[in-house]
N, C-alpha and C. Protein backbone atom coordinates (compact mmCIF):
# COMPACT_ATOMS: atom_id res chain seq x y z
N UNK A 1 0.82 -1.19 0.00
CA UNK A 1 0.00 0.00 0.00
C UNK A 1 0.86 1.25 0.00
N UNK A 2 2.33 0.93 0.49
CA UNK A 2 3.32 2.08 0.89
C UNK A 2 3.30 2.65 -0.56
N UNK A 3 3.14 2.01 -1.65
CA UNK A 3 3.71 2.45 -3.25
C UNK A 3 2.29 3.61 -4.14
N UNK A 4 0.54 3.08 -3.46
CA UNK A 4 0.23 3.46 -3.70
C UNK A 4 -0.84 4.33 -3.25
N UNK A 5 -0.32 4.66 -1.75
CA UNK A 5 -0.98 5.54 -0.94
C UNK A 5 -0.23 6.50 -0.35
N UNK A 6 -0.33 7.91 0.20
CA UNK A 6 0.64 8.73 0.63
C UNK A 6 0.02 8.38 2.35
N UNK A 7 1.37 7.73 3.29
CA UNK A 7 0.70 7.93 4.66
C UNK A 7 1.65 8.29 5.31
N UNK A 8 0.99 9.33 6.28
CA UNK A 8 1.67 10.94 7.09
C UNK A 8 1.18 9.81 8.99
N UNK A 9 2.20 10.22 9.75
CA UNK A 9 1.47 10.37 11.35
C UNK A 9 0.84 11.36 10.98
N UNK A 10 -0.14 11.42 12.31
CA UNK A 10 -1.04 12.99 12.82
C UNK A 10 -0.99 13.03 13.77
N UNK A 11 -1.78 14.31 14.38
CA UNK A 11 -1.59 14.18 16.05
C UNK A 11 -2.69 13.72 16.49
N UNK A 12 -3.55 13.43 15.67
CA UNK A 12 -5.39 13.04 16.55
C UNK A 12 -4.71 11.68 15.55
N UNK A 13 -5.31 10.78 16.63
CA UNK A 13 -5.15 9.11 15.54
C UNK A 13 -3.43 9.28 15.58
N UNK A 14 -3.35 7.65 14.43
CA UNK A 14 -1.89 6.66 14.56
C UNK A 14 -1.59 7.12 13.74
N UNK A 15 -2.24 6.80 12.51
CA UNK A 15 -2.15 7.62 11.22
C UNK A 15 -3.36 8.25 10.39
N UNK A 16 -2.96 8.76 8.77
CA UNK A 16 -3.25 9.19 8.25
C UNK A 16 -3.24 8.73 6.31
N UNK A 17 -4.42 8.28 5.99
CA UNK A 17 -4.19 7.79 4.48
C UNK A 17 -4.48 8.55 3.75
N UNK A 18 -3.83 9.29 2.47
CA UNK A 18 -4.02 10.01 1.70
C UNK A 18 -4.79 11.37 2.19
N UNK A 19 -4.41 11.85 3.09
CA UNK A 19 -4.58 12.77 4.18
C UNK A 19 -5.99 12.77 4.10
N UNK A 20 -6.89 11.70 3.99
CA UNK A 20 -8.31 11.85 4.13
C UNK A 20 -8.68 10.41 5.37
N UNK A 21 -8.56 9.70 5.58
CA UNK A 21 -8.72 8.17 5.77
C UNK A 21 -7.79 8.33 7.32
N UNK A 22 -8.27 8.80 8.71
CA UNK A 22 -7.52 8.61 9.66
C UNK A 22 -7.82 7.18 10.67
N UNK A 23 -6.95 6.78 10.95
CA UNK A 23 -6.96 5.45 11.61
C UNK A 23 -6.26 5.27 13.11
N UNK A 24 -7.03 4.91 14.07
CA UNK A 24 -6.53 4.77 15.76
C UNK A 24 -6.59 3.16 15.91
N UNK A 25 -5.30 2.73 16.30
CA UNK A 25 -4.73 1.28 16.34
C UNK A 25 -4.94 1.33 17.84
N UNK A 26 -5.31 0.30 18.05
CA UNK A 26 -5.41 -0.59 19.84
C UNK A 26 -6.11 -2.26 20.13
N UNK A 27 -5.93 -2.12 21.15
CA UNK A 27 -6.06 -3.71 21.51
C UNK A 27 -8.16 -3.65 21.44
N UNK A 28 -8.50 -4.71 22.35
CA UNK A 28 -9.63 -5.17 22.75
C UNK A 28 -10.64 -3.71 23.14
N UNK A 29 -10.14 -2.93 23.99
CA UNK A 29 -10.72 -1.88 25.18
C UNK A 29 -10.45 -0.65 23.99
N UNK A 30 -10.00 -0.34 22.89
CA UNK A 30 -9.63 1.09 22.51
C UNK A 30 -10.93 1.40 22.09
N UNK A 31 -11.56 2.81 22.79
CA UNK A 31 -12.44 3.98 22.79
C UNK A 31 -11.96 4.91 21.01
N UNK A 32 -13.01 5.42 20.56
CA UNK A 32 -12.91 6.06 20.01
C UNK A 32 -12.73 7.71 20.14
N UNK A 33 -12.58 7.98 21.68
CA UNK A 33 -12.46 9.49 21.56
C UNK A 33 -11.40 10.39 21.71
N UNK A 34 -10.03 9.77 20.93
CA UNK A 34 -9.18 10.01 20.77
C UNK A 34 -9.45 10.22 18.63
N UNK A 35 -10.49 10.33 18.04
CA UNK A 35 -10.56 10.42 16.75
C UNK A 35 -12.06 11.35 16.72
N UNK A 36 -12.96 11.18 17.81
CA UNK A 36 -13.78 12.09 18.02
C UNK A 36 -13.95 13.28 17.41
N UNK A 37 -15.29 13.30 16.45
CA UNK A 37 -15.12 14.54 15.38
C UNK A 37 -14.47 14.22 14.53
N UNK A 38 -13.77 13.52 14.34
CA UNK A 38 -12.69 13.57 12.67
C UNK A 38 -13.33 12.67 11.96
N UNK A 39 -13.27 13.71 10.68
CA UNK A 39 -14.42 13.00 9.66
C UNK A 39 -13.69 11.84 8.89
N UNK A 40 -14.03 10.65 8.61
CA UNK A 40 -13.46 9.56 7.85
C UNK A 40 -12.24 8.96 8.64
N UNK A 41 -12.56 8.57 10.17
CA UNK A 41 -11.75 8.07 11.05
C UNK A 41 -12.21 6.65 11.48
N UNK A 42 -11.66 6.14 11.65
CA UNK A 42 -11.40 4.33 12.26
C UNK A 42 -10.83 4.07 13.44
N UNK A 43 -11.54 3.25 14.11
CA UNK A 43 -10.69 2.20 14.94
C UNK A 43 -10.17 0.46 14.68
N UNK A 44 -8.89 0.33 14.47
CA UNK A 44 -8.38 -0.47 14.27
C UNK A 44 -8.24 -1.38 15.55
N UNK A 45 -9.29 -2.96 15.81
CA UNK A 45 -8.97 -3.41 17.29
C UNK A 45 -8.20 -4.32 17.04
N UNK A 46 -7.51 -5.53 18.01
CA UNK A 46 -7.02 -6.63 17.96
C UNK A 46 -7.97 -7.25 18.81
N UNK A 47 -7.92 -8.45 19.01
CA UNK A 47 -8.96 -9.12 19.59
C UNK A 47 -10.28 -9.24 19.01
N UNK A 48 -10.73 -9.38 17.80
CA UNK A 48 -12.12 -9.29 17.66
C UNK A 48 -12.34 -10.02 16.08
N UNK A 49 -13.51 -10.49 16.24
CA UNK A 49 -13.55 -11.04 14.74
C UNK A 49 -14.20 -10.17 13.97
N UNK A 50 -15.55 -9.63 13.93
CA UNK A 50 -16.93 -9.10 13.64
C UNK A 50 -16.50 -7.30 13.97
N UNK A 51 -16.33 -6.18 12.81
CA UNK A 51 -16.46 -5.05 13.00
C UNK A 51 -17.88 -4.40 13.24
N UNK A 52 -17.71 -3.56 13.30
CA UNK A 52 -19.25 -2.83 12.91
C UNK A 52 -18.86 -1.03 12.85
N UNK A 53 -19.62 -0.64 12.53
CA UNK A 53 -20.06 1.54 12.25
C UNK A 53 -18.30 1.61 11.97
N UNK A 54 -17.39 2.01 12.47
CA UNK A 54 -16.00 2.61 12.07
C UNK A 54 -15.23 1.70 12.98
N UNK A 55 -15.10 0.06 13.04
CA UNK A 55 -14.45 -0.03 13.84
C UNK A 55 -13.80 -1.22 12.97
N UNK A 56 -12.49 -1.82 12.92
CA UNK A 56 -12.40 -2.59 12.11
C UNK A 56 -11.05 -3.46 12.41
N UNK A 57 -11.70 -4.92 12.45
CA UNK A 57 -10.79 -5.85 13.27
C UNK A 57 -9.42 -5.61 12.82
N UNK A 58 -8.40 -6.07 13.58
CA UNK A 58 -6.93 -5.52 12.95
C UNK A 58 -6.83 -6.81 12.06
N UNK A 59 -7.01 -7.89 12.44
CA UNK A 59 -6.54 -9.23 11.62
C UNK A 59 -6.29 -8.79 9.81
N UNK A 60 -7.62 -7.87 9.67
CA UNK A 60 -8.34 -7.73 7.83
C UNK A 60 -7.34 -6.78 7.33
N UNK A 61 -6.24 -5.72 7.89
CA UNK A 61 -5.52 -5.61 7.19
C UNK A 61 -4.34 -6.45 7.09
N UNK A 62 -4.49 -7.48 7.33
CA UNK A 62 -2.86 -8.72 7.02
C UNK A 62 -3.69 -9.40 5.51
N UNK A 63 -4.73 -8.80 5.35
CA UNK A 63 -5.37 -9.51 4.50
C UNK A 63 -4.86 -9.00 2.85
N UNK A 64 -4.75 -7.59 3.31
CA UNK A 64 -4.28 -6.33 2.01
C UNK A 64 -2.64 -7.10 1.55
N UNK A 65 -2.12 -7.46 2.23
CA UNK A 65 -0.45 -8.13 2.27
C UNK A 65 -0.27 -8.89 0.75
């Protein structure tokens, strides 16, 4: 994805995809209000099979690989 996406850190969230697409990485327990208000933001969990609204298991990006 490094070849065909531009990704920046930020200071709200982990990162940042094509400076539109922000994403907050954490385990089981990570809250979303550390992305709160930011439009086109994610939570990335570990522990979980089943996403739902902006939240999205970490396993599915080993899937992009």
């Amino acid at each position: 994805m490094k070849h065909l996406h531009e990704i920046h850190l930020t200071e709200k969230g982990d990162f940042i995809i094509d400076r539109k697409y922000t994403f907050e990485i954490g385990g089981k327990g990570k809250s979303s209000k550390q992305i709160k208000g930011i439009k086109n933001s994610f939570i990335v969990r570990d522990d979980m099979e089943v996403g739902s609204l902006n939240i999205i298991p970490l396993y599915l990006f080993g899937l992009l690989y």
